[in-house]
Protein backbone atom coordinates (compact mmCIF):
# COMPACT_ATOMS: atom_id res chain seq x y z
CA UNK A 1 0.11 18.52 29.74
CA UNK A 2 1.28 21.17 31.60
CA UNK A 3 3.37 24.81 31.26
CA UNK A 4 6.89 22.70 31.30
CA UNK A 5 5.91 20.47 28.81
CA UNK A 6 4.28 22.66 26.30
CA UNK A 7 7.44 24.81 26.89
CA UNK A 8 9.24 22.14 25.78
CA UNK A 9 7.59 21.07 22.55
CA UNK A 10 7.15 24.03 21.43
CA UNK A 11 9.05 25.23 18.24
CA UNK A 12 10.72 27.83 17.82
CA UNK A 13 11.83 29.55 14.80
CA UNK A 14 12.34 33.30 16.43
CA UNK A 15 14.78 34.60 18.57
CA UNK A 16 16.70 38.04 18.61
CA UNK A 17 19.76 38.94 20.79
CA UNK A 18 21.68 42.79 20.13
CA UNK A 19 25.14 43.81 20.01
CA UNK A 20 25.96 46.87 21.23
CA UNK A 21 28.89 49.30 19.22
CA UNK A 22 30.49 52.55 20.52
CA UNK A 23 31.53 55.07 18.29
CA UNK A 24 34.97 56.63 19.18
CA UNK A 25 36.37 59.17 18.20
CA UNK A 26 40.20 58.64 16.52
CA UNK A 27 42.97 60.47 14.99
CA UNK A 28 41.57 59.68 11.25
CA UNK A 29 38.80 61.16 9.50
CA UNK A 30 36.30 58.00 10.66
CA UNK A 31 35.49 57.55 13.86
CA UNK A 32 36.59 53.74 15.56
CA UNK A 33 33.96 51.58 16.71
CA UNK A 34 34.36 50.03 20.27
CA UNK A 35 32.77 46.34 21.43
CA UNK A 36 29.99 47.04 23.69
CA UNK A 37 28.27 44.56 25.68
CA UNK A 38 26.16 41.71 24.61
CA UNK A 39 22.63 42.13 25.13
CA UNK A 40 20.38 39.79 26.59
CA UNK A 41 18.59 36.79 24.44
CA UNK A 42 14.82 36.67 23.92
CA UNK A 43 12.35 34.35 22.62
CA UNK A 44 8.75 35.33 21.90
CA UNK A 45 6.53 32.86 21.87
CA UNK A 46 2.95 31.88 20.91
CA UNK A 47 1.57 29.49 22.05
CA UNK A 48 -2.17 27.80 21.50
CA UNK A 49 -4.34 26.26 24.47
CA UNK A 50 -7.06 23.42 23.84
CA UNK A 51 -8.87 21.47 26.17
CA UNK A 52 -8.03 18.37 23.65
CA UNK A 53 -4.68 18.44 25.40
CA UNK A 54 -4.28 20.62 28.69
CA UNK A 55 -6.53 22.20 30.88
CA UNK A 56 -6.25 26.20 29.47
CA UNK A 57 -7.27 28.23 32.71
CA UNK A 58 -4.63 25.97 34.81
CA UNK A 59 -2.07 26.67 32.42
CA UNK A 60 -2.72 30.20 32.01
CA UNK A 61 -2.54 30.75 36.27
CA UNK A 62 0.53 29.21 36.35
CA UNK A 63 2.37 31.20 33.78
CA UNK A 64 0.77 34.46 35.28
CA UNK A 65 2.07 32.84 38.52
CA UNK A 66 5.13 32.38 37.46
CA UNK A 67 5.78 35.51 35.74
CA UNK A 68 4.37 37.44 39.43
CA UNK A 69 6.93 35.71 41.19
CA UNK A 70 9.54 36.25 38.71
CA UNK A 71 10.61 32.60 38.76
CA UNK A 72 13.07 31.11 37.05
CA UNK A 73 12.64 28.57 34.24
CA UNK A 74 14.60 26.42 32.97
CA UNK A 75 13.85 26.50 29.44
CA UNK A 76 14.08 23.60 26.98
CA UNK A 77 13.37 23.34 23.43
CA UNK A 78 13.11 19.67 22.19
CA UNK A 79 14.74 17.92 25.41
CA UNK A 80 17.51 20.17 24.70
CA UNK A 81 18.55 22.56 27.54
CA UNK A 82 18.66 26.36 26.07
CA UNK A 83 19.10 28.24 29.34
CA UNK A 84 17.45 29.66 32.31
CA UNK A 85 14.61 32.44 31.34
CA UNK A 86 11.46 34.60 32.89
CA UNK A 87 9.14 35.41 31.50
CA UNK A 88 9.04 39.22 30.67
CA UNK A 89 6.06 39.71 28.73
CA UNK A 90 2.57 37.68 29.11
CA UNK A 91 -0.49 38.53 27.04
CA UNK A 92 -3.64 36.16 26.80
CA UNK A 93 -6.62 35.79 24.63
CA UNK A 94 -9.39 33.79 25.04
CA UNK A 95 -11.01 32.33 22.03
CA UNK A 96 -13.31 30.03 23.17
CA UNK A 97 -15.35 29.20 26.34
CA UNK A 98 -18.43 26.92 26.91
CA UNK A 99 -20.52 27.92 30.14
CA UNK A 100 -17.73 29.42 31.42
CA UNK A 101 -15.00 27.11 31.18
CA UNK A 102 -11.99 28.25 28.45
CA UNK A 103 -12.16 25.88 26.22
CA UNK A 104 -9.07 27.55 24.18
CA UNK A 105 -6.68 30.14 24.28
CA UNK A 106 -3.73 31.83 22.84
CA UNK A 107 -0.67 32.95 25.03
CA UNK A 108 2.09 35.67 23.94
CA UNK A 109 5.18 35.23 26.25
CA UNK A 110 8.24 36.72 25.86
CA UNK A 111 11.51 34.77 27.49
CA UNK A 112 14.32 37.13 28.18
CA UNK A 113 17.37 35.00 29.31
CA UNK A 114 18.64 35.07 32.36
CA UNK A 115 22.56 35.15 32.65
CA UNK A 116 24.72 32.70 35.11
CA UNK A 117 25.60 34.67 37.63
CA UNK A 118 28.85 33.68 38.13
CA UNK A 119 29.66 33.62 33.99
CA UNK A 120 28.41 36.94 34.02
CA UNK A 121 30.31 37.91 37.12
CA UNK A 122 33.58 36.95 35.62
CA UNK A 123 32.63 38.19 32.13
CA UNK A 124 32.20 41.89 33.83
CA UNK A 125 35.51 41.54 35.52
CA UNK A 126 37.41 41.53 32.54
CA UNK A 127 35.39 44.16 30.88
CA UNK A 128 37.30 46.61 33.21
CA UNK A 129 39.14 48.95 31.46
CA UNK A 130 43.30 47.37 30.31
CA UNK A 131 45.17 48.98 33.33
CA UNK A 132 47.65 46.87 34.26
CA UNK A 133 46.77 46.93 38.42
CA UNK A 134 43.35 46.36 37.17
CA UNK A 135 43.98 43.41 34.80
CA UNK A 136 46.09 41.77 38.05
CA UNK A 137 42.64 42.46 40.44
CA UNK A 138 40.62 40.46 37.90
CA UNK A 139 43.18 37.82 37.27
CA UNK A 140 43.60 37.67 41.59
CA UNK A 141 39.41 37.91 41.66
CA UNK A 142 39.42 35.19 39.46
CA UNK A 143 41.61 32.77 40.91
CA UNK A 144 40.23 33.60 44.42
CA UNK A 145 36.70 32.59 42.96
CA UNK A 146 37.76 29.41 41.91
CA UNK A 147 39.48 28.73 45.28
CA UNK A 148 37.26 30.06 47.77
CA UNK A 149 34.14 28.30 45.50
CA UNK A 150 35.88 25.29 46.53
CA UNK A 151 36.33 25.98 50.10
CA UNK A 152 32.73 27.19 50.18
CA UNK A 153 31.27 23.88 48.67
CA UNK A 154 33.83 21.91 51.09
CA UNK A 155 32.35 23.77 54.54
CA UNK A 156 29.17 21.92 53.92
CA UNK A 157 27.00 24.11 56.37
CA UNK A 158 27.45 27.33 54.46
CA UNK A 159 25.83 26.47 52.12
CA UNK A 160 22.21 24.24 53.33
CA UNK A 161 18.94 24.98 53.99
CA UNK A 162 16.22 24.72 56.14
CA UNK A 163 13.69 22.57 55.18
CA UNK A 164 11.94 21.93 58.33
CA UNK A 165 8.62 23.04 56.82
CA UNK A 166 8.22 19.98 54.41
CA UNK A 167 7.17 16.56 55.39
CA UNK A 168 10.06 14.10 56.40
CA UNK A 169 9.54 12.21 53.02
CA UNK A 170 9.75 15.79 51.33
CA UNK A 171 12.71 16.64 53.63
CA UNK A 172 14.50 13.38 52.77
CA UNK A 173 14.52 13.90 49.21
CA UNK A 174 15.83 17.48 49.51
CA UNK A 175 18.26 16.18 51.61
CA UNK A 176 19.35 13.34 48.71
CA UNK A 177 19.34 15.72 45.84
CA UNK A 178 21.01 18.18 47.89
CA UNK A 179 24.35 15.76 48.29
CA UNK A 180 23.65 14.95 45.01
CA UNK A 181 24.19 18.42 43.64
CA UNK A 182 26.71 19.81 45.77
CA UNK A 183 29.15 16.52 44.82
CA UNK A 184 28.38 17.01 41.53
CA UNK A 185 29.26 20.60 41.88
CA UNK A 186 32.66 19.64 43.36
CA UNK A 187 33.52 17.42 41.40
CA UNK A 188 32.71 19.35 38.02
CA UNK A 189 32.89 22.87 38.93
CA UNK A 190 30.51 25.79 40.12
CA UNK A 191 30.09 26.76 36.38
CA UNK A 192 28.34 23.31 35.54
CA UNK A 193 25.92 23.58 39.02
CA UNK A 194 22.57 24.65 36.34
CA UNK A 195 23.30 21.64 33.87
CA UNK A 196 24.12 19.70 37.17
CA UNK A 197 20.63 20.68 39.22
CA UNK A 198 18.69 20.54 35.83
CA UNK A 199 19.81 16.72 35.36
CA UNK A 200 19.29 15.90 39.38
CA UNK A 201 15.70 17.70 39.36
CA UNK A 202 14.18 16.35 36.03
CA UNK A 203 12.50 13.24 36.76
CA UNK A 204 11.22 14.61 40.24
CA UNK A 205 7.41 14.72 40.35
CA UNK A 206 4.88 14.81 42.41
CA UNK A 207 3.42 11.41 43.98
CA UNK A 208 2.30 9.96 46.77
CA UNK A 209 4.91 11.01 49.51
CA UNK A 210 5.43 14.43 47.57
CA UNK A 211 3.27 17.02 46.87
CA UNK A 212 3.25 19.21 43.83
CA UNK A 213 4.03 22.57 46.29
CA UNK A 214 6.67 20.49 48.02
CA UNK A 215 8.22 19.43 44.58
CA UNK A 216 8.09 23.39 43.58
CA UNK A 217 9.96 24.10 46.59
CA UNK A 218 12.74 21.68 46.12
CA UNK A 219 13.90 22.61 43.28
CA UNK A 220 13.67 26.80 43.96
CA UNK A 221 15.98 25.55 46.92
CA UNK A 222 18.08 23.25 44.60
CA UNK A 223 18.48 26.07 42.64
CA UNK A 224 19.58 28.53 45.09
CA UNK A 225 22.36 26.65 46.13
CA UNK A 226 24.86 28.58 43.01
CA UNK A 227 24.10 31.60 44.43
CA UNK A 228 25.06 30.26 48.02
CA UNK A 229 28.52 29.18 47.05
CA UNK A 230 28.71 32.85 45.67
CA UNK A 231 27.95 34.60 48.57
CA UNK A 232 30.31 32.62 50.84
CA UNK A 233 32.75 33.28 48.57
CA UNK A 234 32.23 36.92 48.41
CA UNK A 235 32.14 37.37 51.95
CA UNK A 236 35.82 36.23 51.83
CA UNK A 237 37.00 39.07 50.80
């Protein structure tokens, strides 16, 4: 098994998220309490390692490997999608090792979710404070996301990528899941593009025409491509 998969069966029964008040002060005795932003969820986990059923010191380099490069993870609990996550706190202890090999282990890891940026980008929008000119901006800002999204995803070379580096079968496949996601993007909207990239990318593994790094890089590519449609948009204005 690897990280993915033990991510995925894991259980959990923990997870905190905070909701910020401001106090204000009114006319009356008590002060008023004003919404304040949502903060951000987080699931700590623990998590045991046995050689009986993954290979420990493989599995603990790849979530310290991870957690260096501050990649994303889409995180599922079950086969259910919760979210993409990083991974902002890893501790390790090593229980058990026989000549030097880890035998078994115990990982603390602490998920803190990672918002979709253009959710959260529209979320902060409307957070501004109820001028009138400034509720009109945000309504315009909207709209103009939605619209220039569009044109972004419809001027095709805006938004691709240079995959040169990867082996023609590697390139191909890119190049399939790529149409793939960007149609399914159009079609559905830029808000569904992570449930959209997570269903393209699941069943692609590494095999005989791909290799594990080149499967890593598709889908960090895959997954850029939100953000691309963002940034053409933005330059727009």
């Amino acid at each position: 098994m690897n990280f993915d998969q033990i991510l995925n069966r894991t259980e959990i029964l923990k997870c905190s998220k905070q909701y910020k008040y401001y106090r204000q002060n009114g006319i009356g005795e008590k002060p008023t309490l004003v919404e304040g932003e949502q903060e951000l969820k987080t699931f700590p986990l623990k998590i045991k390692l046995h050689k009986s059923f993954c290979n420990p010191s493989e599995i603990l380099q790849d979530i310290e490997k991870r957690a260096e490069a501050r990649e994303v993870i889409n995180y599922f609990q079950g086969g259910e999608y919760i979210g993409d996550y990083v991974i902002e706190r890893f501790c390790k202890n090593i229980i058990q090792t026989i000549n030097g090999e880890i035998i078994c282990a115990e990982v603390e890891i602490d998920l803190l979710e990672k918002p979709n940026l253009i959710k959260n980008f529209l979320k902060q929008a409307w957070k501004i404070p109820l001028v009138t000119t400034t509720v009109f901006s945000a309504l315009k800002l909207k709209s103009f996301l939605k619209t220039s999204s569009q044109q972004a995803l419809n001027n095709s070379y805006k938004i691709t990528t240079n995959v040169s580096n990867l082996s023609l079968p590697a390139q191909n496949t890119f190049n399939q899941l790529n149409s793939q996601v960007v149609s399914g993007i159009r079609t559905n909207g830029i808000s569904s593009a992570n449930n959209i990239i997570q269903k393209t990318t699941q069943n692609l593994k590494a095999n005989a025409l791909l290799t594990t790094d080149e499967v890593k890089i598709i889908k960090r590519e895959l997954e850029k491509i939100p953000t691309k449609i963002i940034n053409a948009s933005l330059r727009k204005i």
